[in-house]
PDB file of N, CA and C in Angstrom:
ATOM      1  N   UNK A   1     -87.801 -47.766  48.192  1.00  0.00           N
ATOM      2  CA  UNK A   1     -86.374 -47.469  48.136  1.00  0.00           C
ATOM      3  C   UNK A   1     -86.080 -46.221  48.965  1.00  0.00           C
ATOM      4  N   UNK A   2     -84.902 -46.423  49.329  1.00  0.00           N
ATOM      5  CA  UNK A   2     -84.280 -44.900  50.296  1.00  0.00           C
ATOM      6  C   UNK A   2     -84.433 -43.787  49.467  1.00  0.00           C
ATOM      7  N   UNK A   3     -84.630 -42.174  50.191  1.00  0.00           N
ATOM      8  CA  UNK A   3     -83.917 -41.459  49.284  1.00  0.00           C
ATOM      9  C   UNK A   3     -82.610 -41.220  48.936  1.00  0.00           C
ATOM     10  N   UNK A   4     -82.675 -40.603  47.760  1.00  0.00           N
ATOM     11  CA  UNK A   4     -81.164 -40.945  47.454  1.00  0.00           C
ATOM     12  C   UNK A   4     -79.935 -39.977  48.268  1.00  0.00           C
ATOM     13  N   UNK A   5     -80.343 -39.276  49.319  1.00  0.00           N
ATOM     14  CA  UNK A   5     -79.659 -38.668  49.459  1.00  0.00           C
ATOM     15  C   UNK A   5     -79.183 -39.532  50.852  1.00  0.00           C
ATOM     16  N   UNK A   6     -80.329 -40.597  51.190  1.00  0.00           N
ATOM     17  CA  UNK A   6     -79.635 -41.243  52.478  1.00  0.00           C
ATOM     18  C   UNK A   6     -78.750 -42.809  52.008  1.00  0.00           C
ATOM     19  N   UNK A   7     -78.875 -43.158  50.567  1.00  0.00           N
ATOM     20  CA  UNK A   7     -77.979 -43.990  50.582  1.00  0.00           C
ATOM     21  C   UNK A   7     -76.966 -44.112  50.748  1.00  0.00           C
ATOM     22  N   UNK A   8     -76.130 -45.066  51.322  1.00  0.00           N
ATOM     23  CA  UNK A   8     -74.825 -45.206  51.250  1.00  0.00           C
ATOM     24  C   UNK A   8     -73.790 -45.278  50.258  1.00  0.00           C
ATOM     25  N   UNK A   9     -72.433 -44.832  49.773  1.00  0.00           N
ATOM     26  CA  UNK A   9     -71.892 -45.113  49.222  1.00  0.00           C
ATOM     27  C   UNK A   9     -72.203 -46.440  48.311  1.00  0.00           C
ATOM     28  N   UNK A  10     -72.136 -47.676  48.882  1.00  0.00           N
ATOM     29  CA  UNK A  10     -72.273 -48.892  48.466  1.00  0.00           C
ATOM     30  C   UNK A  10     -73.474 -49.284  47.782  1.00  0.00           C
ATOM     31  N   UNK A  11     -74.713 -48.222  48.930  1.00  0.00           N
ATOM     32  CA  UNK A  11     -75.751 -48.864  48.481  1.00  0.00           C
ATOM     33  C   UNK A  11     -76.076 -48.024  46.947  1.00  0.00           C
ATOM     34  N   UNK A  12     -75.868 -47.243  46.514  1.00  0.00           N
ATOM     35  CA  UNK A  12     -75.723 -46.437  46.051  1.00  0.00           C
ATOM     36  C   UNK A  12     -74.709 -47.031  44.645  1.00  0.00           C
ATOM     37  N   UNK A  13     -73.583 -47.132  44.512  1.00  0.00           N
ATOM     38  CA  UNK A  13     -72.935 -48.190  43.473  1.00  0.00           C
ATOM     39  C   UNK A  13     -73.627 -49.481  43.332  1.00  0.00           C
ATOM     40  N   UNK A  14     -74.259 -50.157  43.980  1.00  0.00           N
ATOM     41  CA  UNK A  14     -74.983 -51.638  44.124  1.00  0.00           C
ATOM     42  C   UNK A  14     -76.210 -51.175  42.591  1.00  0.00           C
ATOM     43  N   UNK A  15     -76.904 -50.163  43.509  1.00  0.00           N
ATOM     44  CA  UNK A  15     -78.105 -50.055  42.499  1.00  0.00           C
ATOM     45  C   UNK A  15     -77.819 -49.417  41.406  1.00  0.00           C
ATOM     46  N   UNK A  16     -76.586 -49.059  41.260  1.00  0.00           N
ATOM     47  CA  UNK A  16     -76.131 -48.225  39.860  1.00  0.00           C
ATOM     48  C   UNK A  16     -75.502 -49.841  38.654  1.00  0.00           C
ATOM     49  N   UNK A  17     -75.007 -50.497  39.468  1.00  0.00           N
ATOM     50  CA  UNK A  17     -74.613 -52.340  38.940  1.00  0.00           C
ATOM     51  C   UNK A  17     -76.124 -52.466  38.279  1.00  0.00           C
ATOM     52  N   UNK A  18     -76.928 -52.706  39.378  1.00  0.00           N
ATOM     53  CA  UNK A  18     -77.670 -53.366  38.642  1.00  0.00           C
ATOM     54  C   UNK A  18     -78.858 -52.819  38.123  1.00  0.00           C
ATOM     55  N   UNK A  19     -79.060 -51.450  37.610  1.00  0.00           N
ATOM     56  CA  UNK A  19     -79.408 -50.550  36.580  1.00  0.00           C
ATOM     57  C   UNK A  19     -78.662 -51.168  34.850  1.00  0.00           C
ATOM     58  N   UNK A  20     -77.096 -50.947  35.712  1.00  0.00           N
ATOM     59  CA  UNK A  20     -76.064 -51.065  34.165  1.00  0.00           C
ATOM     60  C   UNK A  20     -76.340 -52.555  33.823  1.00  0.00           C
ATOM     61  N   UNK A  21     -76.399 -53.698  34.673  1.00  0.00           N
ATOM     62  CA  UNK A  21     -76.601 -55.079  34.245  1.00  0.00           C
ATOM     63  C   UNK A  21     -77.780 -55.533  33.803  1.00  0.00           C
ATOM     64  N   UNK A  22     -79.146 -54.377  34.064  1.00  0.00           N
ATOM     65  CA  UNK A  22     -80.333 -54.650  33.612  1.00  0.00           C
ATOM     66  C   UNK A  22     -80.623 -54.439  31.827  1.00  0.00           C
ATOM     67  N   UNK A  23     -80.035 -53.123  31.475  1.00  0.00           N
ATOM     68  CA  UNK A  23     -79.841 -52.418  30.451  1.00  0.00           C
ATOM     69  C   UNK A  23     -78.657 -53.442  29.713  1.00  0.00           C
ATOM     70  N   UNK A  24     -78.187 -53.865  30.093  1.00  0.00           N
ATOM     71  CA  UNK A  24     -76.970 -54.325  29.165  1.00  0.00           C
ATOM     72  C   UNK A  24     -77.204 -55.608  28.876  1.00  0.00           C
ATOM     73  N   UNK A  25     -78.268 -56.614  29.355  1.00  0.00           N
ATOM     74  CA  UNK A  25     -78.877 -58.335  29.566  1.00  0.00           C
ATOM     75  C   UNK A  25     -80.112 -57.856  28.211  1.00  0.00           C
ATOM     76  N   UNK A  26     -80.075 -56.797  28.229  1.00  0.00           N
ATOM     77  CA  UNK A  26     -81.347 -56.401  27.001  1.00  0.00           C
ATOM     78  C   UNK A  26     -82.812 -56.764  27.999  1.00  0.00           C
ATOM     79  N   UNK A  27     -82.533 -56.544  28.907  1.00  0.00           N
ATOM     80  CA  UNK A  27     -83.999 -56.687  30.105  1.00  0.00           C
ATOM     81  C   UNK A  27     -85.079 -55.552  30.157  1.00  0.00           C
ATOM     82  N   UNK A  28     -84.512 -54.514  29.778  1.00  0.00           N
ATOM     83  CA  UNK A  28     -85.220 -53.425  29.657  1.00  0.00           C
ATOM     84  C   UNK A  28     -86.256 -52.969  29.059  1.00  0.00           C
ATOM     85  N   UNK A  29     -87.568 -52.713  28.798  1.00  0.00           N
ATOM     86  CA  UNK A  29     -88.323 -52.023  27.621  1.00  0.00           C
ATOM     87  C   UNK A  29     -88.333 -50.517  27.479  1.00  0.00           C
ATOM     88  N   UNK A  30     -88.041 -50.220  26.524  1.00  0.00           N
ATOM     89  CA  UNK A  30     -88.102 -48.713  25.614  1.00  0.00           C
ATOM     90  C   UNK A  30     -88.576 -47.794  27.042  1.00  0.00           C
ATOM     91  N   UNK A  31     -89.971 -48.135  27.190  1.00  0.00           N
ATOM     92  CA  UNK A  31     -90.891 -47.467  28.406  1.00  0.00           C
ATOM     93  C   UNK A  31     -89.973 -47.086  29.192  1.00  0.00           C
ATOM     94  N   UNK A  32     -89.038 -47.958  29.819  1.00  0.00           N
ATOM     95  CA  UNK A  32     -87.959 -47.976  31.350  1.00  0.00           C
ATOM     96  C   UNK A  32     -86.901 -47.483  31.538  1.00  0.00           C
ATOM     97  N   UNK A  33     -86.578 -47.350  30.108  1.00  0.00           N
ATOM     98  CA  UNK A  33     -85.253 -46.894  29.674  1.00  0.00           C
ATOM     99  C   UNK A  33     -85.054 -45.539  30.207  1.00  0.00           C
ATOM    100  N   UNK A  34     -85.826 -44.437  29.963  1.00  0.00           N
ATOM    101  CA  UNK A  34     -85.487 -43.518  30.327  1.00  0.00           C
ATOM    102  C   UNK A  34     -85.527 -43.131  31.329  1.00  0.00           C
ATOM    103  N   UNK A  35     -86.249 -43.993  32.376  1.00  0.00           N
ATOM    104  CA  UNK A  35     -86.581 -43.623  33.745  1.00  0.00           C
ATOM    105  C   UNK A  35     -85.279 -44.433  34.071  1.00  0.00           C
ATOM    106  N   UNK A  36     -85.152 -45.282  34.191  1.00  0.00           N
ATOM    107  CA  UNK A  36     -83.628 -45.784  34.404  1.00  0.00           C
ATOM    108  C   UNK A  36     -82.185 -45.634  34.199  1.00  0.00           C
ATOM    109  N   UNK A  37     -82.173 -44.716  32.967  1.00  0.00           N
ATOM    110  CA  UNK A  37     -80.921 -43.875  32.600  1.00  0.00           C
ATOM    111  C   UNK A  37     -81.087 -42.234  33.532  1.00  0.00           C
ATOM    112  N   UNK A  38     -82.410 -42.324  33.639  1.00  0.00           N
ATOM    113  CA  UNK A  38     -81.974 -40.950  34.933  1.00  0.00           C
ATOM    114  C   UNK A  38     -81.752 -41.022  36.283  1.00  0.00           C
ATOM    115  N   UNK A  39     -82.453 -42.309  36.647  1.00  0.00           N
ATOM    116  CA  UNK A  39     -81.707 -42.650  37.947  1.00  0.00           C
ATOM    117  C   UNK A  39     -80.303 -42.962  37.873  1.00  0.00           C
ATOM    118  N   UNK A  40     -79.534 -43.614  36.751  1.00  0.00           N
ATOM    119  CA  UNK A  40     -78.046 -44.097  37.056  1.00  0.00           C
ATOM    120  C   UNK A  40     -77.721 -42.718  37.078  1.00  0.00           C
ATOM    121  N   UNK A  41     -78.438 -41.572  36.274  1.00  0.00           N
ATOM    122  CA  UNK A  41     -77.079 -40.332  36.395  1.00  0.00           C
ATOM    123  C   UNK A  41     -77.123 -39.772  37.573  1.00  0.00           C
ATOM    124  N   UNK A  42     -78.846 -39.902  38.621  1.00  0.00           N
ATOM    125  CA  UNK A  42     -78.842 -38.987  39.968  1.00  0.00           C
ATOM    126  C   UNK A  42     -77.529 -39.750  40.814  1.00  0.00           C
ATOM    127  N   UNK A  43     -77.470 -40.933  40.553  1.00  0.00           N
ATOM    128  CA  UNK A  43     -76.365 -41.750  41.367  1.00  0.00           C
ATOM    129  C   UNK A  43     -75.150 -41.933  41.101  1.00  0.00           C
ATOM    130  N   UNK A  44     -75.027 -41.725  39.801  1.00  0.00           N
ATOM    131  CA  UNK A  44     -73.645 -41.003  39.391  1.00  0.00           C
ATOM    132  C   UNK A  44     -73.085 -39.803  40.562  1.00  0.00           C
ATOM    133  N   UNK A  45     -74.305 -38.579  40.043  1.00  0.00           N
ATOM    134  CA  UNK A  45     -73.760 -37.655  40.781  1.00  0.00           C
ATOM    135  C   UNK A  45     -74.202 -38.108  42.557  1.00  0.00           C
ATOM    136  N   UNK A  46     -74.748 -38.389  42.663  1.00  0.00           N
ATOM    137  CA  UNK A  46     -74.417 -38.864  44.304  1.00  0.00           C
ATOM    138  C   UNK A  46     -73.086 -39.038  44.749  1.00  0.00           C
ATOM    139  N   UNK A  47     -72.626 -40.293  44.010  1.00  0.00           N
ATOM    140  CA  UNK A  47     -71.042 -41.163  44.286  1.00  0.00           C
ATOM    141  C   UNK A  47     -70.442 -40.245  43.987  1.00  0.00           C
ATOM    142  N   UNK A  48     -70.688 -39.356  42.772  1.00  0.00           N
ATOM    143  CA  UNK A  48     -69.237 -38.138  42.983  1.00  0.00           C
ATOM    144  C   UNK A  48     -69.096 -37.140  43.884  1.00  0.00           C
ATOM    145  N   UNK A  49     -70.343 -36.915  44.647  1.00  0.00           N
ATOM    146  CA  UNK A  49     -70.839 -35.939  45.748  1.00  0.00           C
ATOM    147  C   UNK A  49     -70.015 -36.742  46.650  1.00  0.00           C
ATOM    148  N   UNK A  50     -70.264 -37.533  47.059  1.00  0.00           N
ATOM    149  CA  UNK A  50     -69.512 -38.400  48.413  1.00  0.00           C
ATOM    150  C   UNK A  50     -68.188 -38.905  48.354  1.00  0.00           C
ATOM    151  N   UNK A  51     -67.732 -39.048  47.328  1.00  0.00           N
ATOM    152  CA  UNK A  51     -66.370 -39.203  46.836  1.00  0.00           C
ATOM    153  C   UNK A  51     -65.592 -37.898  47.123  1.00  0.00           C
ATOM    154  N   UNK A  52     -66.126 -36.754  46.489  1.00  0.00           N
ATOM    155  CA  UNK A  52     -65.784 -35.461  46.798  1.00  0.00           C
ATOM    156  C   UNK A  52     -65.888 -35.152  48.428  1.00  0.00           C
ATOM    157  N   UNK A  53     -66.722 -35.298  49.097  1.00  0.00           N
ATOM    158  CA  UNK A  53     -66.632 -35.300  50.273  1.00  0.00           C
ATOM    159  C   UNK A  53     -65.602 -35.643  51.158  1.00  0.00           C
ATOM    160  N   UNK A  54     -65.203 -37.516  50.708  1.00  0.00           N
ATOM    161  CA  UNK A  54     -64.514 -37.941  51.481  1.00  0.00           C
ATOM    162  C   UNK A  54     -63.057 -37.153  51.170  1.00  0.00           C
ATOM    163  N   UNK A  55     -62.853 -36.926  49.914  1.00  0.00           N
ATOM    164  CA  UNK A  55     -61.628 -36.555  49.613  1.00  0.00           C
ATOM    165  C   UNK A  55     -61.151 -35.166  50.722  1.00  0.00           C
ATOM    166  N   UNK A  56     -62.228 -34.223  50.502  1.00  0.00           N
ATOM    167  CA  UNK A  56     -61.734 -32.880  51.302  1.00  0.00           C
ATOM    168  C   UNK A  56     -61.704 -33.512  52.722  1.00  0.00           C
ATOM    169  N   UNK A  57     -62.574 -34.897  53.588  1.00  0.00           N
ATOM    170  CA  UNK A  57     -62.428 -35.306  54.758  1.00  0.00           C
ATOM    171  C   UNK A  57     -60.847 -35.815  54.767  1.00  0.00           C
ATOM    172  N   UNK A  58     -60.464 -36.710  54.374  1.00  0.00           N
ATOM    173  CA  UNK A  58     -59.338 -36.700  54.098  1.00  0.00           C
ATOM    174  C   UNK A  58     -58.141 -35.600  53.964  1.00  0.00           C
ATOM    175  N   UNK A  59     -58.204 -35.412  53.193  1.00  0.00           N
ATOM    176  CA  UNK A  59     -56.895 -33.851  53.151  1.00  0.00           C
ATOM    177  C   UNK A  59     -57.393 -32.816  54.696  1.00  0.00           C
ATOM    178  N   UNK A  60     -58.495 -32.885  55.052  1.00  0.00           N
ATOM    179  CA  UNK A  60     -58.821 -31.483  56.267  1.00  0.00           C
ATOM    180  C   UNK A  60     -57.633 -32.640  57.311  1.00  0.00           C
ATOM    181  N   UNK A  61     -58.104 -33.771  57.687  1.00  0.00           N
ATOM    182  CA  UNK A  61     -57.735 -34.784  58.762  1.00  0.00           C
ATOM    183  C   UNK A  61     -56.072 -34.977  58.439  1.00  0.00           C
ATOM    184  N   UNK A  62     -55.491 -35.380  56.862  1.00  0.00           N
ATOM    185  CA  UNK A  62     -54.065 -35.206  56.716  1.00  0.00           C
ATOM    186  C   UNK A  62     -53.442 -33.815  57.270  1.00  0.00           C
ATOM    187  N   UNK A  63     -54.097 -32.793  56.873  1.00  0.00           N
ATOM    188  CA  UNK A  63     -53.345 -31.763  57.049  1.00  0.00           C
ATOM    189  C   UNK A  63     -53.188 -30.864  58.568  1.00  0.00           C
ATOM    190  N   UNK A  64     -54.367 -31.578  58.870  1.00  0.00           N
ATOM    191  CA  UNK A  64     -54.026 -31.371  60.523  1.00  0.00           C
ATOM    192  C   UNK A  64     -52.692 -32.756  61.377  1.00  0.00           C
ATOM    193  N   UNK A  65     -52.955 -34.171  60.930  1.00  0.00           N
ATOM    194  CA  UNK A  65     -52.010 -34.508  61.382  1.00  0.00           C
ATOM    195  C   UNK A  65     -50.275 -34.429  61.262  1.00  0.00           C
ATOM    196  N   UNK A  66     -50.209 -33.791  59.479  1.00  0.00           N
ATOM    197  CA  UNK A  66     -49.273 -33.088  59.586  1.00  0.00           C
ATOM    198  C   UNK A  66     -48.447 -31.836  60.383  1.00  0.00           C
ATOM    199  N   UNK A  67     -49.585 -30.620  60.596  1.00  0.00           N
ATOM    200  CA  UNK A  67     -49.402 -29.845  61.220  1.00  0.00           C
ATOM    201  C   UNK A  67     -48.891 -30.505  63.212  1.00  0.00           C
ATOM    202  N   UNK A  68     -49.419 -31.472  63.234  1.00  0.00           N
ATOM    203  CA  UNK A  68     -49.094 -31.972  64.524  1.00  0.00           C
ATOM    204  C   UNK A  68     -48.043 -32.333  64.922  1.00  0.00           C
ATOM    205  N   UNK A  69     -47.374 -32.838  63.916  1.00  0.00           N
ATOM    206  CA  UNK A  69     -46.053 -33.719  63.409  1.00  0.00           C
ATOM    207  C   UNK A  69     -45.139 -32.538  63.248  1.00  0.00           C
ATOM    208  N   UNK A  70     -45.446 -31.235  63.004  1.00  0.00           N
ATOM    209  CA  UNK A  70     -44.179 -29.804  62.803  1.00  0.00           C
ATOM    210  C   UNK A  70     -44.092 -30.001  63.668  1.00  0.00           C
ATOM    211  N   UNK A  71     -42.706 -29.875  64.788  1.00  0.00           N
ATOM    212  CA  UNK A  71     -42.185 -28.981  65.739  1.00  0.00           C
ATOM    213  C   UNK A  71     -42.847 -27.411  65.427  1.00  0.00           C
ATOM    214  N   UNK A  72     -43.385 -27.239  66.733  1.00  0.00           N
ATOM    215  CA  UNK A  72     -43.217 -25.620  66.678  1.00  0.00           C
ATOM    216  C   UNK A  72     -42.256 -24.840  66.353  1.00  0.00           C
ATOM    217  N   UNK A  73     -41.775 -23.347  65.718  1.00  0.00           N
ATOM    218  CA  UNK A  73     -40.681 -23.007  65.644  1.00  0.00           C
ATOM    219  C   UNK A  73     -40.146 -22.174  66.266  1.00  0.00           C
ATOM    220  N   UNK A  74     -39.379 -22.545  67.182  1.00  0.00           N
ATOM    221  CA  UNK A  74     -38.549 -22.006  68.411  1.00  0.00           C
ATOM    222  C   UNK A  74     -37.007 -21.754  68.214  1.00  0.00           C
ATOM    223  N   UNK A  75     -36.790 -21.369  69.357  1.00  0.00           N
ATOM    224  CA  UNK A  75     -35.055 -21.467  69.792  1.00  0.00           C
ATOM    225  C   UNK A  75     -34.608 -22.669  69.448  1.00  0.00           C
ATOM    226  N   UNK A  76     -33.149 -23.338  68.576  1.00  0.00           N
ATOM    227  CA  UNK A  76     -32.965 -24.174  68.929  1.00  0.00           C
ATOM    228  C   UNK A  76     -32.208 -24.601  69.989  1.00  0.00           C
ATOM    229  N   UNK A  77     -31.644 -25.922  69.937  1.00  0.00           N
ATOM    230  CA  UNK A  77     -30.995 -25.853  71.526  1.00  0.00           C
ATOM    231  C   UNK A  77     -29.824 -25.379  71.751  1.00  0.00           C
ATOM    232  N   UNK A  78     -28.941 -25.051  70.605  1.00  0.00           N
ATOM    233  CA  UNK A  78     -27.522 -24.407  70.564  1.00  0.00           C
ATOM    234  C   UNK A  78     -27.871 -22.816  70.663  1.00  0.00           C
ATOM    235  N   UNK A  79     -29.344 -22.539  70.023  1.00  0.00           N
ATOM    236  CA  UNK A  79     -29.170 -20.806  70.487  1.00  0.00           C
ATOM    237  C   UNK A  79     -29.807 -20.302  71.581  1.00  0.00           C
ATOM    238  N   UNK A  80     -28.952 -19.181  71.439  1.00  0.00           N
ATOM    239  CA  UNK A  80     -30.274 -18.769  72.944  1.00  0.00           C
ATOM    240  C   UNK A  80     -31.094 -17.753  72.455  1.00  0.00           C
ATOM    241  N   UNK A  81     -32.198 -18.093  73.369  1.00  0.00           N
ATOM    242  CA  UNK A  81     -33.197 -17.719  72.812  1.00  0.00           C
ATOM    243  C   UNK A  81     -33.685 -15.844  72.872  1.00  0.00           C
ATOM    244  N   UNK A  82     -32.782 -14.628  73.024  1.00  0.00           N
ATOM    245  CA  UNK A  82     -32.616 -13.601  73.451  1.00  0.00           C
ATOM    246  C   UNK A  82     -31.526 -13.068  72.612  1.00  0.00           C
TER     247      UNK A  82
END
């Protein structure tokens, strides 16, 4: 398996599914359990790591195309500018 720090988003929720669908089919033995409830939480916090990520990617990229979208603030055209 990848490390977890190079999975993808997806790949990353995929193996967290089927952690939760293994545990929940009663597939599991006692033994696995705990090694398997600590991987869903490293990947928990992964997806919230990258979630968090995208979010500040998002707002940095909105808030510059906003800023693009101001008019500079100048003279307008009825005043003069002096």
């Amino acid at each position: 398996m990848q490390e977890r720090n190079e999975l993808s988003y997806a790949q990353a929720a995929a193996r967290l599914d089927e952690i939760l669908e293994r545990i929940e089919r009663g597939e599991v033995d006692i033994d696995e359990l705990s090694q398997l409830v600590a991987e869903a939480a490293d990947l928990v916090t992964l997806l919230r790591k990258k979630i968090t990520a995208a979010e500040m990617q998002i707002k940095t990229i909105t808030e510059r195309l906003e800023r693009e979208e101001t008019p500079p603030e100048g003279p307008k055209e009825d005043e003069v500018p002096f």
